[in-house]
Protein backbone atom coordinates (compact mmCIF):
# COMPACT_ATOMS: atom_id res chain seq x y z
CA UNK A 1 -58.27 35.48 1.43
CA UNK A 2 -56.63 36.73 -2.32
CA UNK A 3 -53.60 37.34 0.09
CA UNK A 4 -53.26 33.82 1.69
CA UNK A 5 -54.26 32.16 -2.23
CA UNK A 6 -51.16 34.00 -3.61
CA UNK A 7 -48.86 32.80 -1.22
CA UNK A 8 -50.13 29.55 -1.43
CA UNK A 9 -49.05 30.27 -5.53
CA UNK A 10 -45.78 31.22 -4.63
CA UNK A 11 -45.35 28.38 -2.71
CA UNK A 12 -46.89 25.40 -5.36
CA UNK A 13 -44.51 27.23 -8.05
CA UNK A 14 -41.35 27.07 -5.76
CA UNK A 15 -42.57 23.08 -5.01
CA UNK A 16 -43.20 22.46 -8.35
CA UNK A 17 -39.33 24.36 -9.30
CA UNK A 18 -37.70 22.21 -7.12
CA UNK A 19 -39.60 18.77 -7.82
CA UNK A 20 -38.23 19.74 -11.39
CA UNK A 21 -34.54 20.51 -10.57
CA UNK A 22 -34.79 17.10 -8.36
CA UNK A 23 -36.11 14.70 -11.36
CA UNK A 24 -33.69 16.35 -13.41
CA UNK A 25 -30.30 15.42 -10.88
CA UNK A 26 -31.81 12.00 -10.83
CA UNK A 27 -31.85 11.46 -14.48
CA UNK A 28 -28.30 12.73 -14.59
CA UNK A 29 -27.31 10.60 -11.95
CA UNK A 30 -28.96 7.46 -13.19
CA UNK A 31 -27.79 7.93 -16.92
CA UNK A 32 -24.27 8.24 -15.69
CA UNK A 33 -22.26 5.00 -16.01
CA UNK A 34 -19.21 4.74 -13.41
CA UNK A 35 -15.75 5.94 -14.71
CA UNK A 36 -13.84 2.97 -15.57
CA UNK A 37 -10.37 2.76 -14.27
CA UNK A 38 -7.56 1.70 -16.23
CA UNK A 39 -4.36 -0.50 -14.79
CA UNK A 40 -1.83 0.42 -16.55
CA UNK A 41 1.07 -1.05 -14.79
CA UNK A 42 2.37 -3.67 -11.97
CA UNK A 43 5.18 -4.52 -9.96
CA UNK A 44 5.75 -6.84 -7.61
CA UNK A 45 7.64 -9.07 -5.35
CA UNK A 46 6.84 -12.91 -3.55
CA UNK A 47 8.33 -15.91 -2.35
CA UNK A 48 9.57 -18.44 -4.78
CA UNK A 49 11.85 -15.65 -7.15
CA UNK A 50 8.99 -13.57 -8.00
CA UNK A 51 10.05 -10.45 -9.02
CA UNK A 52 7.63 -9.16 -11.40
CA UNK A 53 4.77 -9.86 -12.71
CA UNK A 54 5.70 -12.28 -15.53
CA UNK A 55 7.09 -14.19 -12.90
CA UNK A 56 4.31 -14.36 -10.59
CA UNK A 57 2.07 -15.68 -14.04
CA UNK A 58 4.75 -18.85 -14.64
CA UNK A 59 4.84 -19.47 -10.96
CA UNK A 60 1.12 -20.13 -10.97
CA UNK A 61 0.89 -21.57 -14.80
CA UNK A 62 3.68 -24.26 -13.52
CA UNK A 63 1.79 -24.83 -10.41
CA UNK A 64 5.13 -23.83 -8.42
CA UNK A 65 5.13 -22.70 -4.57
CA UNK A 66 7.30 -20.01 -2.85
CA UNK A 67 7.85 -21.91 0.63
CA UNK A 68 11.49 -21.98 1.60
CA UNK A 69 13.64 -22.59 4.51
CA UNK A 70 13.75 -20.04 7.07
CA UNK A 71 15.66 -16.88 5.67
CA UNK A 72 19.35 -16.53 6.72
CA UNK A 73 19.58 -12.51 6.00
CA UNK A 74 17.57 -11.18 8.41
CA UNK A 75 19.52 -11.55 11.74
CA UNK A 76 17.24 -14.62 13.41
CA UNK A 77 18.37 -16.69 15.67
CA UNK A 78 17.39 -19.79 13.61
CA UNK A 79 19.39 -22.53 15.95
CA UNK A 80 16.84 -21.66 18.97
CA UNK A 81 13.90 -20.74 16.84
CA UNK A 82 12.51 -24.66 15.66
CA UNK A 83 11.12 -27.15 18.21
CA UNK A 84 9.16 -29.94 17.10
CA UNK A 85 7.18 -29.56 19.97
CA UNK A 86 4.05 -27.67 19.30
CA UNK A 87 3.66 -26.29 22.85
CA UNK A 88 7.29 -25.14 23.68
CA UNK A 89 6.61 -21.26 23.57
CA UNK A 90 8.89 -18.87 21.99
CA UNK A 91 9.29 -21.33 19.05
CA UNK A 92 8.11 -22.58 15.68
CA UNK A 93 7.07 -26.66 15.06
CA UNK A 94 7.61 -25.96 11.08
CA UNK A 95 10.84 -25.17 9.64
CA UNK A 96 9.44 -23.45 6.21
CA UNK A 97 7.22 -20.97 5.34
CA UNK A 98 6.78 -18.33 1.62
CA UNK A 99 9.91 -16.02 2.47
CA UNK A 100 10.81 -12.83 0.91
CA UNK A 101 14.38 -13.58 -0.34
CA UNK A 102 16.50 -10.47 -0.74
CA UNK A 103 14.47 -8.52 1.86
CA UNK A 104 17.37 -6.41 3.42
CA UNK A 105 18.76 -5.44 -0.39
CA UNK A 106 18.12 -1.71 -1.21
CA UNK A 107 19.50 0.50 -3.72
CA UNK A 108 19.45 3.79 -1.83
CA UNK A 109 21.81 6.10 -3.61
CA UNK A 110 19.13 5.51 -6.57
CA UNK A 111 16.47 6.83 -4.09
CA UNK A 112 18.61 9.98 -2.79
CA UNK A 113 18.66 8.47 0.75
CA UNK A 114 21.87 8.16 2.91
CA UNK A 115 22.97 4.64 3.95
CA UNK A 116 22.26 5.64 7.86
CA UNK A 117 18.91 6.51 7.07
CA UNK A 118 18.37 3.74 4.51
CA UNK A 119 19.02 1.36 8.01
CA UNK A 120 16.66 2.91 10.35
CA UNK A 121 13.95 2.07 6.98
CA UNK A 122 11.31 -0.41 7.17
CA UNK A 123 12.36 -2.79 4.71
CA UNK A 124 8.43 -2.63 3.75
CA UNK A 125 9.26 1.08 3.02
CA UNK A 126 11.99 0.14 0.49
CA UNK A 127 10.41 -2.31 -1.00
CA UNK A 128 7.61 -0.03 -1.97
CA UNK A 129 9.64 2.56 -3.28
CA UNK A 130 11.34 -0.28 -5.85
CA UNK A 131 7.89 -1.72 -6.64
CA UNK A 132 6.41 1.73 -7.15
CA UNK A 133 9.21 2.90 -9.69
CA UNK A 134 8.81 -0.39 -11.32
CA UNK A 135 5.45 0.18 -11.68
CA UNK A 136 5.82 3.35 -13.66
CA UNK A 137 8.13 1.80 -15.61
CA UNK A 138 6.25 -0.96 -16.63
CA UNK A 139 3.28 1.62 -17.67
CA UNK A 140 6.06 3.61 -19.74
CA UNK A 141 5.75 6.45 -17.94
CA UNK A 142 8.85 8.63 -16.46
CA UNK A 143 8.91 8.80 -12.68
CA UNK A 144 10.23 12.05 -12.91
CA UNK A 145 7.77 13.51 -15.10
CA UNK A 146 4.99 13.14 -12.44
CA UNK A 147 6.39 15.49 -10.15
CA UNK A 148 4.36 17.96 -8.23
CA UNK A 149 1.42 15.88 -10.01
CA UNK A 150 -1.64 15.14 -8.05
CA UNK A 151 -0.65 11.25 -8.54
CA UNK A 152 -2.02 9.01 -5.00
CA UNK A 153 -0.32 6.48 -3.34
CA UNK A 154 -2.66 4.46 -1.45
CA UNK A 155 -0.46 1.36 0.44
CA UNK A 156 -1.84 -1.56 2.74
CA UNK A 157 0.30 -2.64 5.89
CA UNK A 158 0.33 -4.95 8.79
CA UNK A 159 2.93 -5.26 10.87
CA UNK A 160 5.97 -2.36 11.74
CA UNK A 161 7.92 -5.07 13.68
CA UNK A 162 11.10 -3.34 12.42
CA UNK A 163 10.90 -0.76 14.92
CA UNK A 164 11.72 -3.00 17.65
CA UNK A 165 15.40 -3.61 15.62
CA UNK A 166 16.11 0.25 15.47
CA UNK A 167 15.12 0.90 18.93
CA UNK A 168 17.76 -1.48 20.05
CA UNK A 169 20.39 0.18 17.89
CA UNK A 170 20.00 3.42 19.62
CA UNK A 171 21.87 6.24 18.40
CA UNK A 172 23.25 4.65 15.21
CA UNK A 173 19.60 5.10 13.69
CA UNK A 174 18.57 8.53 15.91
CA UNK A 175 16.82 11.15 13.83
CA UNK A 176 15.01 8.56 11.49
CA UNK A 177 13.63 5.96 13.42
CA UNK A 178 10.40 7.35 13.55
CA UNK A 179 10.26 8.65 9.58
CA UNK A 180 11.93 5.39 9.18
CA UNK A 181 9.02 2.89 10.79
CA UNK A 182 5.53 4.56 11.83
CA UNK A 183 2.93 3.01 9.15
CA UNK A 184 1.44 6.15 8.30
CA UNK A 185 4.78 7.20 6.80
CA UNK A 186 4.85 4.28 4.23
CA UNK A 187 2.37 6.20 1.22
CA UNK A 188 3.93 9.34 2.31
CA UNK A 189 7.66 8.13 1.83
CA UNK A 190 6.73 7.11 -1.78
CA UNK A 191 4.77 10.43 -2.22
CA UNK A 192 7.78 12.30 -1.00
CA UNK A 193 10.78 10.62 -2.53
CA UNK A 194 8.59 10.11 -6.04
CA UNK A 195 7.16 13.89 -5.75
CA UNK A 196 3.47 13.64 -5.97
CA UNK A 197 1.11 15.58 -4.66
CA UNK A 198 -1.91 13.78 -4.36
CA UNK A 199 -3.53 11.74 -1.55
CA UNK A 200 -0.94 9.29 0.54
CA UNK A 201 -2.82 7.14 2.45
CA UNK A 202 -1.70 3.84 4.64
CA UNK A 203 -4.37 1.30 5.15
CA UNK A 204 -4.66 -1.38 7.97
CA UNK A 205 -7.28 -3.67 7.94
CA UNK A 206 -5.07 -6.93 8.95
CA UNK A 207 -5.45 -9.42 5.89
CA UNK A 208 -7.65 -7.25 3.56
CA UNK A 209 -5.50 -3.99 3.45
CA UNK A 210 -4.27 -4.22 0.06
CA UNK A 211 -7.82 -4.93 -0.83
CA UNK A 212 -8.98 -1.70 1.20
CA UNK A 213 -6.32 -0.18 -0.39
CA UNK A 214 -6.55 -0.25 -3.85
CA UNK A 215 -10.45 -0.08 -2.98
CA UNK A 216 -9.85 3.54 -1.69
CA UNK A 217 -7.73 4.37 -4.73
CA UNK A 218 -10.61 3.59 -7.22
CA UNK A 219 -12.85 5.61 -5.24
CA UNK A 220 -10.12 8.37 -5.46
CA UNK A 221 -9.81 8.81 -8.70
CA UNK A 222 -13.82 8.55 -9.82
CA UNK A 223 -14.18 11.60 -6.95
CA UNK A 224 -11.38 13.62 -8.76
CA UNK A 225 -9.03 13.62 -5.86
CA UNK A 226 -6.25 12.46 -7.91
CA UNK A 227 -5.42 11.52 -11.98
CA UNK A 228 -3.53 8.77 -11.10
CA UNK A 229 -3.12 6.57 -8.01
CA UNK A 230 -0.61 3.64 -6.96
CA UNK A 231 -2.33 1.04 -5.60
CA UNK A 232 -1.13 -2.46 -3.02
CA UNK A 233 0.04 -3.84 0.13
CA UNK A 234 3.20 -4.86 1.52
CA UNK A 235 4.62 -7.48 3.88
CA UNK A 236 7.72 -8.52 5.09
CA UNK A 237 7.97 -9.71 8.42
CA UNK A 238 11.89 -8.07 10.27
CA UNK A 239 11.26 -11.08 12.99
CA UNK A 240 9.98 -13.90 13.47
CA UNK A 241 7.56 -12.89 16.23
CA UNK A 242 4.31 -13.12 13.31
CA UNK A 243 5.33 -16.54 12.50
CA UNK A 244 5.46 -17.80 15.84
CA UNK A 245 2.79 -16.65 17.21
CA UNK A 246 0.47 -18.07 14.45
């Protein structure tokens, strides 16, 4: 009987331990306010000459709009692409829509990447390696000083039409069509180009992935898996295949 009562001792003391350590991890938890996360700089590009985000700020303080005309720079075949007729199929009934202008311009030389591989790029590629530079730039911080940091690059994507236009130019673009054009590539190409050596993750939940996106990059940094993080979403449609099909 003494025997059993003893263990049944040991056992209310080890209870009683843990019910202590438990209350204890619960007031910790409960007292601790989530990190707050600090933007320290933007970049961007949209339709109607935005190209930063001053910009963007006038665009929508003027009450402005970025539709245009069809873009003449990307290679469409813009004499068979409007019909007024809503049910001709192949076609678009509008004739405007909020274009990128500038979309196939790209600095590569600045980047370090050959004008061959440069081609066979996603233009959604380049234009997140401008945007991210830009960024640190606007936060006054040297791109080059966050090498081999543990910096994230979390980017939201849609569409990797492009790939259909290098598969049709065959061996001009052979050896970096795939680097050039699979989605999952798009963080890492900034991550590699830039350095950094935290998390690169590309996001693609259709209309929300920028959201996701710079969702994933909060919950990054308040779980210590990187010190800083670039955050967004790009778009920028290589045919018109999107546009008609909405």
């Amino acid at each position: 009987m003494a025997k059993d009562e003893a263990k049944l001792l040991d056992h209310l003391k080890w209870v009683t331990a843990e019910l202590r350590d438990t209350r204890r991890r619960l007031r910790e938890a409960e007292s601790t306010e989530p990190e707050s996360i600090a933007i320290v700089g933007m970049a961007c590009r949209f339709p109607g000459g935005v190209e930063n985000p001053d910009d963007l700020w006038q665009l929508v303080a003027a009450g402005g709009e970025g539709l245009a005309d069809f873009p003449e720079d990307r290679g469409w075949d813009l004499e068979n692409l409007f019909d007024p007729d809503p049910d001709s199929a192949g076609t678009s009934y509008v004739r405007r829509g909020a274009f990128l202008s500038g979309a196939g311009g790209f600095d590569a030389e600045f980047f370090g990447i050959s004008p061959r591989e440069a081609v066979a790029m996603d233009p959604q590629q380049r234009l997140l390696l401008e945007t991210a530079w830009e960024t640190f730039e606007h936060a006054g911080i040297d791109p080059h000083g966050l090498v081999g940091s543990s910096t994230g690059v979390y980017a939201g994507v849609t569409s990797q039409e492009y790939m259909m236009l290098t598969a049709m130019a065959g061996s001009d673009v052979e050896g970096y069509a795939a680097t050039g054009n699979l989605a999952c590539v798009l963080s890492g190409r900034v991550s590699y180009v830039l350095g950094l050596e935290g998390p690169a993750v590309t996001v693609d939940t259709g209309c929300s992935s920028s959201l996701v996106a710079l969702h994933s990059a909060v919950q990054a940094l308040r779980g210590g898996e990187c010190s800083l993080a670039l955050a967004g979403g790009v778009t920028v449609m290589a045919t018109p295949g999107a546009f008609v099909e909405f």
